[in-house]
PDB file of N, CA and C in Angstrom:
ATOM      1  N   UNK A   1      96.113 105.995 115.710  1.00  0.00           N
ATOM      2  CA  UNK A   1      95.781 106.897 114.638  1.00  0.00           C
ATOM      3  C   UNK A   1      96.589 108.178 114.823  1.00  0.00           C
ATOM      4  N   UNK A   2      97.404 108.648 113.734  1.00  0.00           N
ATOM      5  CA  UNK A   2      97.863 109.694 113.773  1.00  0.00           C
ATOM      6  C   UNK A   2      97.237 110.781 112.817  1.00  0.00           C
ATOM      7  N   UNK A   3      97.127 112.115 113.488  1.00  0.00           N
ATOM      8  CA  UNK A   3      96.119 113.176 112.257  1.00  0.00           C
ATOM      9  C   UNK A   3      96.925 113.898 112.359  1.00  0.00           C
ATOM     10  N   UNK A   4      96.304 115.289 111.701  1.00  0.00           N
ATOM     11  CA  UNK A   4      97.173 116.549 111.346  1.00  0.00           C
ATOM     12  C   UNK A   4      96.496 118.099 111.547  1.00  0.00           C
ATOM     13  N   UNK A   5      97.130 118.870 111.934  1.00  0.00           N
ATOM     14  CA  UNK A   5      96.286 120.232 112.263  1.00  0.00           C
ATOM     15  C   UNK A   5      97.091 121.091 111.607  1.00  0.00           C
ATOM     16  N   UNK A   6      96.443 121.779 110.509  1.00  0.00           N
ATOM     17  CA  UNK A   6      97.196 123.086 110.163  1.00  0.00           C
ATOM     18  C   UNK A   6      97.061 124.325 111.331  1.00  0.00           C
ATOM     19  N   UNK A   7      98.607 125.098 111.052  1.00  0.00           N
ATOM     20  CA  UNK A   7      98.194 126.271 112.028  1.00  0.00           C
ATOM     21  C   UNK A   7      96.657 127.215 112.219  1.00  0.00           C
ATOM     22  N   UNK A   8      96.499 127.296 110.534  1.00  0.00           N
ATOM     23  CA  UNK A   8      95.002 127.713 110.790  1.00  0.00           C
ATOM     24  C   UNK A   8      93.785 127.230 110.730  1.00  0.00           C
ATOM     25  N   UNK A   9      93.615 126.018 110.912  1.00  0.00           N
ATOM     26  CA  UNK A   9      92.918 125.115 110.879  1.00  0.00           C
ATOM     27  C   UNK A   9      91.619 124.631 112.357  1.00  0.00           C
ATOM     28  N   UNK A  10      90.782 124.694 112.077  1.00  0.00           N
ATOM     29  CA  UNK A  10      90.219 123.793 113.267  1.00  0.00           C
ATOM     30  C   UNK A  10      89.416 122.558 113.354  1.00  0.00           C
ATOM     31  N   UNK A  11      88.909 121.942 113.486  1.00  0.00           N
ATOM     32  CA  UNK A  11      88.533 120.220 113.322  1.00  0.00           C
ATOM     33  C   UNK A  11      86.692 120.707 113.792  1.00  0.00           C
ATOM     34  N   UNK A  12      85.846 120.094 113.151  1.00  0.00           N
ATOM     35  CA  UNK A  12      84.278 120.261 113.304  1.00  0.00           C
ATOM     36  C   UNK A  12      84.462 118.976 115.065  1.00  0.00           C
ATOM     37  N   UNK A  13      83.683 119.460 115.788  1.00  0.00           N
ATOM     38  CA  UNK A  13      83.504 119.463 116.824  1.00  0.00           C
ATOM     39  C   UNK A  13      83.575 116.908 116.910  1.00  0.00           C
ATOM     40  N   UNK A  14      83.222 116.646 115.995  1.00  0.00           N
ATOM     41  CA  UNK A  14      82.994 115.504 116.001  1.00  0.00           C
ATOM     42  C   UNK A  14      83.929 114.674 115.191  1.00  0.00           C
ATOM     43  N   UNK A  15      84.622 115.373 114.651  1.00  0.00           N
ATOM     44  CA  UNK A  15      85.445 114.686 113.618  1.00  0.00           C
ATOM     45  C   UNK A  15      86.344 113.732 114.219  1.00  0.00           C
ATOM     46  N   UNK A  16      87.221 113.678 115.042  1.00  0.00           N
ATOM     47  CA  UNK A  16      88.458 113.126 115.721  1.00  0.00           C
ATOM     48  C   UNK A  16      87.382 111.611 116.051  1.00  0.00           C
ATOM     49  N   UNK A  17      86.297 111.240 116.890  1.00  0.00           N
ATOM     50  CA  UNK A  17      85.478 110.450 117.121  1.00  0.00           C
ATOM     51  C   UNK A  17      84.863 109.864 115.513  1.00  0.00           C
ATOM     52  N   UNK A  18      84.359 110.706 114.671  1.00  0.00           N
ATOM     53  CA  UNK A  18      84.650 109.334 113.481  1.00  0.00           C
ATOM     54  C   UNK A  18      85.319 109.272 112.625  1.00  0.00           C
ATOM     55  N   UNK A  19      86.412 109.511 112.530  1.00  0.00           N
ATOM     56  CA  UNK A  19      87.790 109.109 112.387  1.00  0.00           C
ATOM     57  C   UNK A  19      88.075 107.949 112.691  1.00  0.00           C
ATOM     58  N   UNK A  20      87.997 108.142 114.395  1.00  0.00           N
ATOM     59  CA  UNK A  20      88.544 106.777 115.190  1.00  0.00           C
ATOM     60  C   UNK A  20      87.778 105.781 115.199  1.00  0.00           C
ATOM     61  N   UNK A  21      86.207 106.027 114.815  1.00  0.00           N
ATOM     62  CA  UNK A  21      85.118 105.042 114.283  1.00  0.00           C
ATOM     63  C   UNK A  21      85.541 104.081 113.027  1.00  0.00           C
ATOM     64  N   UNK A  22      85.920 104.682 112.389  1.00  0.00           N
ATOM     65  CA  UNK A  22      86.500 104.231 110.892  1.00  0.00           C
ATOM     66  C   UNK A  22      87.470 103.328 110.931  1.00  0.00           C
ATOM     67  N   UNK A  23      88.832 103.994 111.800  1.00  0.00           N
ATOM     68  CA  UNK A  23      89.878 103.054 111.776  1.00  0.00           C
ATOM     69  C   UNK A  23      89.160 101.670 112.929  1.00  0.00           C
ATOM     70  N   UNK A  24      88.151 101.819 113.822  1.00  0.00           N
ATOM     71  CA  UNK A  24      88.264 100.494 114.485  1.00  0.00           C
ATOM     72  C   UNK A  24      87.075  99.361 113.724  1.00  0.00           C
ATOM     73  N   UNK A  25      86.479 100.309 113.194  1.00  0.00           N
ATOM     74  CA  UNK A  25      85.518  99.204 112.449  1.00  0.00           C
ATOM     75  C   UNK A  25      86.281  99.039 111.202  1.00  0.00           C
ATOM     76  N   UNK A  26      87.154  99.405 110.459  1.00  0.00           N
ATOM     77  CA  UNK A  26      87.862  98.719 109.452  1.00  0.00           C
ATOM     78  C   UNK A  26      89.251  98.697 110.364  1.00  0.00           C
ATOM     79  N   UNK A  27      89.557  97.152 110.658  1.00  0.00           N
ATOM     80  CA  UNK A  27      91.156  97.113 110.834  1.00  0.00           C
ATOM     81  C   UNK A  27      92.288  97.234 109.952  1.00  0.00           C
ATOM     82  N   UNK A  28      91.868  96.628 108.888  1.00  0.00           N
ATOM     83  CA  UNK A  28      92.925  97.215 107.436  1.00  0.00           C
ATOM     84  C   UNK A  28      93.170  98.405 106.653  1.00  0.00           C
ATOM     85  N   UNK A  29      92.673  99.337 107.400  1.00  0.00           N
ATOM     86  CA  UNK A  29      92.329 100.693 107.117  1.00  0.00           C
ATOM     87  C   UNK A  29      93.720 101.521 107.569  1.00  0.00           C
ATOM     88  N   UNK A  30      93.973 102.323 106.141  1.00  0.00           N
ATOM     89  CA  UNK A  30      95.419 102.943 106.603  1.00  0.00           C
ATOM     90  C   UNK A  30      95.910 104.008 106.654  1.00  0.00           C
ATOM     91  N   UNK A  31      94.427 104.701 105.669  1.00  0.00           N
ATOM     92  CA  UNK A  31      94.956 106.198 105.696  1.00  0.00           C
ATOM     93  C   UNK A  31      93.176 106.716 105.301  1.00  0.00           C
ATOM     94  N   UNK A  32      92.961 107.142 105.842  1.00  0.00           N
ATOM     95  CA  UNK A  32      91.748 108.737 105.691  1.00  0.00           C
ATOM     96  C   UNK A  32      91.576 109.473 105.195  1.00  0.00           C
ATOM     97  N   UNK A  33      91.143 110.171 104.751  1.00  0.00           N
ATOM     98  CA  UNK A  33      91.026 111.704 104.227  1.00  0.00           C
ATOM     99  C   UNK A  33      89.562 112.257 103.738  1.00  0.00           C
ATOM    100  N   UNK A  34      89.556 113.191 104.689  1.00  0.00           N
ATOM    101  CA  UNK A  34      87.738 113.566 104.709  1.00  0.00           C
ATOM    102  C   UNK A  34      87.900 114.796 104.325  1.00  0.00           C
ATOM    103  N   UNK A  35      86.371 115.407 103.721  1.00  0.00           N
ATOM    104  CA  UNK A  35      86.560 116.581 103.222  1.00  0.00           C
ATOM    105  C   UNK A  35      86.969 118.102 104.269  1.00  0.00           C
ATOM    106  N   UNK A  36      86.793 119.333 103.351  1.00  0.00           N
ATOM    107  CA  UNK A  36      86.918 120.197 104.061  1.00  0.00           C
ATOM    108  C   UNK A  36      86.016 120.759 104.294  1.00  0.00           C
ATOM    109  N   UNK A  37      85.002 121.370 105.806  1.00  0.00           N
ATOM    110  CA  UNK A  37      84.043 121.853 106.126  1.00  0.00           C
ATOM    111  C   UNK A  37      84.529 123.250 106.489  1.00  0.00           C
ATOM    112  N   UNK A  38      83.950 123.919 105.677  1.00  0.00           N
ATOM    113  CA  UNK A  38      84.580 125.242 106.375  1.00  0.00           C
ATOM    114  C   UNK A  38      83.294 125.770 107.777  1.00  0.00           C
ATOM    115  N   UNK A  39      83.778 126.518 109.060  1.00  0.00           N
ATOM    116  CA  UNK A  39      83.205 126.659 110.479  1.00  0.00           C
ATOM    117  C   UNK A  39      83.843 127.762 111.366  1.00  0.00           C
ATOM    118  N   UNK A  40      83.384 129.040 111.640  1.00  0.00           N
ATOM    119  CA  UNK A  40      83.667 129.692 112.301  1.00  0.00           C
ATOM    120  C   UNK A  40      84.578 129.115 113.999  1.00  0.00           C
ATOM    121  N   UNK A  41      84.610 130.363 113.897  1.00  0.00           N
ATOM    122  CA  UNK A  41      85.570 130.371 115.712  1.00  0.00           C
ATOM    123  C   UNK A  41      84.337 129.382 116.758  1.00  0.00           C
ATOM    124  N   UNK A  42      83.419 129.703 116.385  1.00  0.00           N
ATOM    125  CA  UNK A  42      82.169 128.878 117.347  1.00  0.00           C
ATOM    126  C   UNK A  42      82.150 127.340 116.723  1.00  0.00           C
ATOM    127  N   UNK A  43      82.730 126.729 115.947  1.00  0.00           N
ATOM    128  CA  UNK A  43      82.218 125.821 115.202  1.00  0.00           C
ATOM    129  C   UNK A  43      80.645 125.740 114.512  1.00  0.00           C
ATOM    130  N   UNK A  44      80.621 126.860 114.124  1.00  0.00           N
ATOM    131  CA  UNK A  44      79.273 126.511 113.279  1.00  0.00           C
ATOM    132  C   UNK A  44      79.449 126.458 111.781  1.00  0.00           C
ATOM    133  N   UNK A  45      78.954 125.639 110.634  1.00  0.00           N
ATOM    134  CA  UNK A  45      79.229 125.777 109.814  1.00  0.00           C
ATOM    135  C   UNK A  45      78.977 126.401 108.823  1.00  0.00           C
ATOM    136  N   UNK A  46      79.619 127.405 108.106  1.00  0.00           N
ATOM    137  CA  UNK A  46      79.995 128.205 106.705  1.00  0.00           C
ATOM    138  C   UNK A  46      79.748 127.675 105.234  1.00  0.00           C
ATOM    139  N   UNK A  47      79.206 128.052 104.013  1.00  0.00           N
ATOM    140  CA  UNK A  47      79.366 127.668 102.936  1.00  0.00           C
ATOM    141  C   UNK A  47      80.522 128.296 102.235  1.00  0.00           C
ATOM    142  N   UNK A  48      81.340 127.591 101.532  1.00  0.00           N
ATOM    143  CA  UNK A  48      82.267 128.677 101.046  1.00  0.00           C
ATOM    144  C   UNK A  48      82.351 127.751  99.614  1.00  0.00           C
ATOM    145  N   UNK A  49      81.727 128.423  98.560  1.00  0.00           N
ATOM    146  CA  UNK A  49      81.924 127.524  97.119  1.00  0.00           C
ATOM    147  C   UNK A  49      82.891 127.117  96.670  1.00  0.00           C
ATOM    148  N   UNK A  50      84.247 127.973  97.125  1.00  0.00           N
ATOM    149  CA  UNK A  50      85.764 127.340  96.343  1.00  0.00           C
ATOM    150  C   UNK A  50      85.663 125.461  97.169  1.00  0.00           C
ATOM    151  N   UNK A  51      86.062 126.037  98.664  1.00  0.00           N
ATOM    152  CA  UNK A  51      85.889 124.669  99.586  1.00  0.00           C
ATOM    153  C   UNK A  51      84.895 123.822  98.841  1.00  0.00           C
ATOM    154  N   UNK A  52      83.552 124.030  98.629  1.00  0.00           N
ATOM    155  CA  UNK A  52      82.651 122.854  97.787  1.00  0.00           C
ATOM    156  C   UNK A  52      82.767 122.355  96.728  1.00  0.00           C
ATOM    157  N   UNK A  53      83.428 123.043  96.183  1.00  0.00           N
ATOM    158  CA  UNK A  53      83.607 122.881  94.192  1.00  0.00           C
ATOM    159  C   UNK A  53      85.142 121.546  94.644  1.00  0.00           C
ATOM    160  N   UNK A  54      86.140 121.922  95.801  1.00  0.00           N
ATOM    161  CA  UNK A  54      87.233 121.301  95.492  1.00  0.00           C
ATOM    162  C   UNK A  54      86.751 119.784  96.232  1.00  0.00           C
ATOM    163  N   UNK A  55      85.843 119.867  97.240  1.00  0.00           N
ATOM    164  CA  UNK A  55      85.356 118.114  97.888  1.00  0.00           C
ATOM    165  C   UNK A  55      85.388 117.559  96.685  1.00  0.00           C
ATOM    166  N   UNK A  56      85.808 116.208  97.043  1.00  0.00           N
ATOM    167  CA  UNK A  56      85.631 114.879  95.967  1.00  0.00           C
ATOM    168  C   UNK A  56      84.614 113.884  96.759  1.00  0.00           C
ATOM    169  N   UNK A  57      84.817 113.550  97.903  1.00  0.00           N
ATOM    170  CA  UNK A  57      83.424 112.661  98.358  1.00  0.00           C
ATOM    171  C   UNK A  57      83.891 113.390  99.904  1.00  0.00           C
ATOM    172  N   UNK A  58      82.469 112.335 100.196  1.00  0.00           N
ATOM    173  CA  UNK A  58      82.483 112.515 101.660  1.00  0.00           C
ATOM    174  C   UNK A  58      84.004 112.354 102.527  1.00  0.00           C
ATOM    175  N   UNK A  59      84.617 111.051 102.114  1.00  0.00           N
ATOM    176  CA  UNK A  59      85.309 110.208 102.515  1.00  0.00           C
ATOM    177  C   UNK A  59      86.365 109.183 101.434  1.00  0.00           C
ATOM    178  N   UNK A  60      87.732 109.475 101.713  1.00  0.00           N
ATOM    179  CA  UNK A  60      88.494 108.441 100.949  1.00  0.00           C
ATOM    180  C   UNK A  60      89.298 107.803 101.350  1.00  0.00           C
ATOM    181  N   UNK A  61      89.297 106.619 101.500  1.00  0.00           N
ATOM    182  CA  UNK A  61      89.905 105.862 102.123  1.00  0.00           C
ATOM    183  C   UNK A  61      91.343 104.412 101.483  1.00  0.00           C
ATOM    184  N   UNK A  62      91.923 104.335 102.093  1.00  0.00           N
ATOM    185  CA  UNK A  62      92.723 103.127 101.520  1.00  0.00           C
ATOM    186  C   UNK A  62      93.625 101.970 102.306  1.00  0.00           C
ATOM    187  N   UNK A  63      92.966 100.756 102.150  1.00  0.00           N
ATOM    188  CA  UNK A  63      93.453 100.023 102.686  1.00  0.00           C
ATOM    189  C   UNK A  63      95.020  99.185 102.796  1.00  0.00           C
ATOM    190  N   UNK A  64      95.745 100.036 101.574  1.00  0.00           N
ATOM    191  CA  UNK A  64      97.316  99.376 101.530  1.00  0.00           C
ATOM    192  C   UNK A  64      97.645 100.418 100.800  1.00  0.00           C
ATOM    193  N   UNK A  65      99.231 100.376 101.025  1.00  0.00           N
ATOM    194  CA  UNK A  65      99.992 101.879 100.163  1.00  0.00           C
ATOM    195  C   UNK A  65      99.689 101.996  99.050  1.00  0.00           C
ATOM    196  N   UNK A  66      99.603 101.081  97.741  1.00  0.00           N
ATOM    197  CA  UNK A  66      99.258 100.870  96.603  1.00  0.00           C
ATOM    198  C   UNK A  66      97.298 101.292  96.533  1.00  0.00           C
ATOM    199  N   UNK A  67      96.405 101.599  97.664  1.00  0.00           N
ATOM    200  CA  UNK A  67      95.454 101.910  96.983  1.00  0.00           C
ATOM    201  C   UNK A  67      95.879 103.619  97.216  1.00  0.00           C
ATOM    202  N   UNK A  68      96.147 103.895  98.421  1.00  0.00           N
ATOM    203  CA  UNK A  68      96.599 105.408  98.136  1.00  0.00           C
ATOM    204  C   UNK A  68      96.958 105.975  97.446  1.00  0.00           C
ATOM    205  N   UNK A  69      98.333 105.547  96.882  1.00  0.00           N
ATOM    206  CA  UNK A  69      98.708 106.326  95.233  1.00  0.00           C
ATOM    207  C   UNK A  69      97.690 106.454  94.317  1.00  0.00           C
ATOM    208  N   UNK A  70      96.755 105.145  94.084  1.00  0.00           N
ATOM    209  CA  UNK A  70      95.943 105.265  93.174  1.00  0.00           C
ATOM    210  C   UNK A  70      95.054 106.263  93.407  1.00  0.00           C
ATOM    211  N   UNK A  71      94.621 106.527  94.527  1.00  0.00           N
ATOM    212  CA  UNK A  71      93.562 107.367  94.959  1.00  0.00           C
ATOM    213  C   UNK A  71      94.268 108.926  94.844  1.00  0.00           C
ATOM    214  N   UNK A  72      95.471 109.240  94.724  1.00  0.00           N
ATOM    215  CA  UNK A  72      95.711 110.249  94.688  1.00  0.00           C
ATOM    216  C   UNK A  72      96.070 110.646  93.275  1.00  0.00           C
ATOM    217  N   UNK A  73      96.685 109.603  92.558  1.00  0.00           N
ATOM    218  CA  UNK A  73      96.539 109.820  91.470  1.00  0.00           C
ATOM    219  C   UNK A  73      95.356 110.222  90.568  1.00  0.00           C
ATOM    220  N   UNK A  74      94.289 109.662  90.988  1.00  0.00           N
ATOM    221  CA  UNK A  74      92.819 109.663  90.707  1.00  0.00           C
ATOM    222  C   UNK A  74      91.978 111.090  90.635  1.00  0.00           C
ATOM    223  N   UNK A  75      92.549 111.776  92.009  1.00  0.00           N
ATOM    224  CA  UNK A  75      92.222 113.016  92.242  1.00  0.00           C
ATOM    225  C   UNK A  75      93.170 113.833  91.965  1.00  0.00           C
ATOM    226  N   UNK A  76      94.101 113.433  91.726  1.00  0.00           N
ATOM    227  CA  UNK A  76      95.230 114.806  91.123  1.00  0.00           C
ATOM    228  C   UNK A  76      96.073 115.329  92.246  1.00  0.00           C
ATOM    229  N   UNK A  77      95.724 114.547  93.829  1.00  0.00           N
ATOM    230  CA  UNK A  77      96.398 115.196  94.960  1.00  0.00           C
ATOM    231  C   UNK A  77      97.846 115.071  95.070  1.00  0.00           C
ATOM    232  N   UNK A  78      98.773 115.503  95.815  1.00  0.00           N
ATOM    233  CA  UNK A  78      99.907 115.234  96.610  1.00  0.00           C
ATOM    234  C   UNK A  78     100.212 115.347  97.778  1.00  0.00           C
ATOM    235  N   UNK A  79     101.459 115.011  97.994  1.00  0.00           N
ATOM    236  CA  UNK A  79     101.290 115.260  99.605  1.00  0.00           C
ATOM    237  C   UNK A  79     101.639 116.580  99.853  1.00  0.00           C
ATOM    238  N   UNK A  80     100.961 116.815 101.332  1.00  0.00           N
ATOM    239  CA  UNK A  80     100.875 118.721 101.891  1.00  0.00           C
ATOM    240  C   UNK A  80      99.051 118.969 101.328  1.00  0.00           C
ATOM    241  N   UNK A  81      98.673 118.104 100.295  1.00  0.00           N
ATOM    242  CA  UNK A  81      97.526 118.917 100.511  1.00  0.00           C
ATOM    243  C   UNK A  81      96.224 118.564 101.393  1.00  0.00           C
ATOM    244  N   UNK A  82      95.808 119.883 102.102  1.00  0.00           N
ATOM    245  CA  UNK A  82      94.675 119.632 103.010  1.00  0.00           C
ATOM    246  C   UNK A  82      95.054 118.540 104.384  1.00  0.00           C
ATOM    247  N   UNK A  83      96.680 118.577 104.955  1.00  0.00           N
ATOM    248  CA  UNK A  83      97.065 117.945 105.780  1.00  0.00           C
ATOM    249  C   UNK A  83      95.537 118.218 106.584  1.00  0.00           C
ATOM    250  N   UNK A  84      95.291 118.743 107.399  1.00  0.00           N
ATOM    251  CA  UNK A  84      94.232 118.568 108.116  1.00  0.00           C
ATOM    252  C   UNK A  84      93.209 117.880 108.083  1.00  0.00           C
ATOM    253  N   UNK A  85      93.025 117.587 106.955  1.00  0.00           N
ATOM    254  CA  UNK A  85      92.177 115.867 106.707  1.00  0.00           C
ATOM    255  C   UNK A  85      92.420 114.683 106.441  1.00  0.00           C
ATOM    256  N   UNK A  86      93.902 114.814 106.701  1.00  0.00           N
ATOM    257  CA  UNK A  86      94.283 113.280 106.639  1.00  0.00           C
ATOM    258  C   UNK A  86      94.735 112.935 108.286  1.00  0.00           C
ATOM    259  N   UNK A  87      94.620 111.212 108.209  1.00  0.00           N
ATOM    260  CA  UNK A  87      94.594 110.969 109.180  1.00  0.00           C
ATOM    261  C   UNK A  87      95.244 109.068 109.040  1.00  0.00           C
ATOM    262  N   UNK A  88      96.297 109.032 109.554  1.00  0.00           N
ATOM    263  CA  UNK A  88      96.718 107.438 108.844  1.00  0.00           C
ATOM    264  C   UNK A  88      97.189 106.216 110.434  1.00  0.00           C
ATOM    265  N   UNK A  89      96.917 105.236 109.759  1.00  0.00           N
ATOM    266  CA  UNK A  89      97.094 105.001 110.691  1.00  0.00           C
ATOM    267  C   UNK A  89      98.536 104.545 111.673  1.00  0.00           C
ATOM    268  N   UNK A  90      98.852 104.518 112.568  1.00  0.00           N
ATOM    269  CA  UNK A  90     100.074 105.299 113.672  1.00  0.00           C
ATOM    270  C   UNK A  90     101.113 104.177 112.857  1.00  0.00           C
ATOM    271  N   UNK A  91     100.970 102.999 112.779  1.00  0.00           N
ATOM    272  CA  UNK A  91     102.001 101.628 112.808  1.00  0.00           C
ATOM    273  C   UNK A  91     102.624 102.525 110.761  1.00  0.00           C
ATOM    274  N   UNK A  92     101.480 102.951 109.777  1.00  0.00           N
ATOM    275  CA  UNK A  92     101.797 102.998 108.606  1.00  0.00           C
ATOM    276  C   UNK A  92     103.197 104.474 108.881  1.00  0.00           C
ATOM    277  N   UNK A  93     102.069 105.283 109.744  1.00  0.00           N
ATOM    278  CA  UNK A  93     103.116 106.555 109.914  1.00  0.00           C
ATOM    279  C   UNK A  93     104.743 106.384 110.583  1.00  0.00           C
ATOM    280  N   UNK A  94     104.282 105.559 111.386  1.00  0.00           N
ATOM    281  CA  UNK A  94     105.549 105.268 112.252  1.00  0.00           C
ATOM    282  C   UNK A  94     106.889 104.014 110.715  1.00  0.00           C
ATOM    283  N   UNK A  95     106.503 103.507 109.791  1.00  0.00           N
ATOM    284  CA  UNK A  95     106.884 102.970 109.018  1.00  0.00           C
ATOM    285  C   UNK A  95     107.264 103.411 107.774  1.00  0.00           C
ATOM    286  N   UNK A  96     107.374 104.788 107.826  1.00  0.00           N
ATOM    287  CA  UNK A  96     107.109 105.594 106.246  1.00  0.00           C
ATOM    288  C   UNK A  96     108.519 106.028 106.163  1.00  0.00           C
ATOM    289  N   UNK A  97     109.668 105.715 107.608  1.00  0.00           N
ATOM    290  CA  UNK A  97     110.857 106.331 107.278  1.00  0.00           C
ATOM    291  C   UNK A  97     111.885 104.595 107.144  1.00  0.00           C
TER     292      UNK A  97
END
């Protein structure tokens, strides 16, 4: 599994563990993308309404390149956004050049 950290970014204390939950209980699983929790320097967590208004689910997931586009198409995303919640898996990343 390969993820992503923005410079100002920090990861909720549990995230990296189900992440890696995800990719081993789905093996066809290829790319991730979980929402954004906003969390102080302590990791505790913050409400911040812009961050809530922009979540789309908990969790989006896609099992082949063709569901990704769709899924991004779906939500209006591109790539660069919210690198810090994506997370794909190493063989797709290592294959993208």
């Amino acid at each position: 599994m390969v993820t992503f950290l923005e410079d100002d970014d920090m990861y909720a204390s549990a995230r990296l563990e189900r992440v890696k939950r995800a990719f081993e209980s789905e093996p066809s699983l290829i790319y991730h993308h979980n929402n954004v929790i906003t969390i102080d320097e302590g990791g505790h967590y913050l409400y911040d309404p812009l961050v809530e208004r922009s979540n789309v689910n908990a969790r989006v997931t896609a099992h082949t390149r063709e569901e990704k586009m769709a899924m991004f198409e779906r939500y209006g995303w591109s790539l660069g956004l919210r690198n810090s919640c994506i997370a794909v898996r190493r063989r797709e990343f290592t294959n993208m050049g």
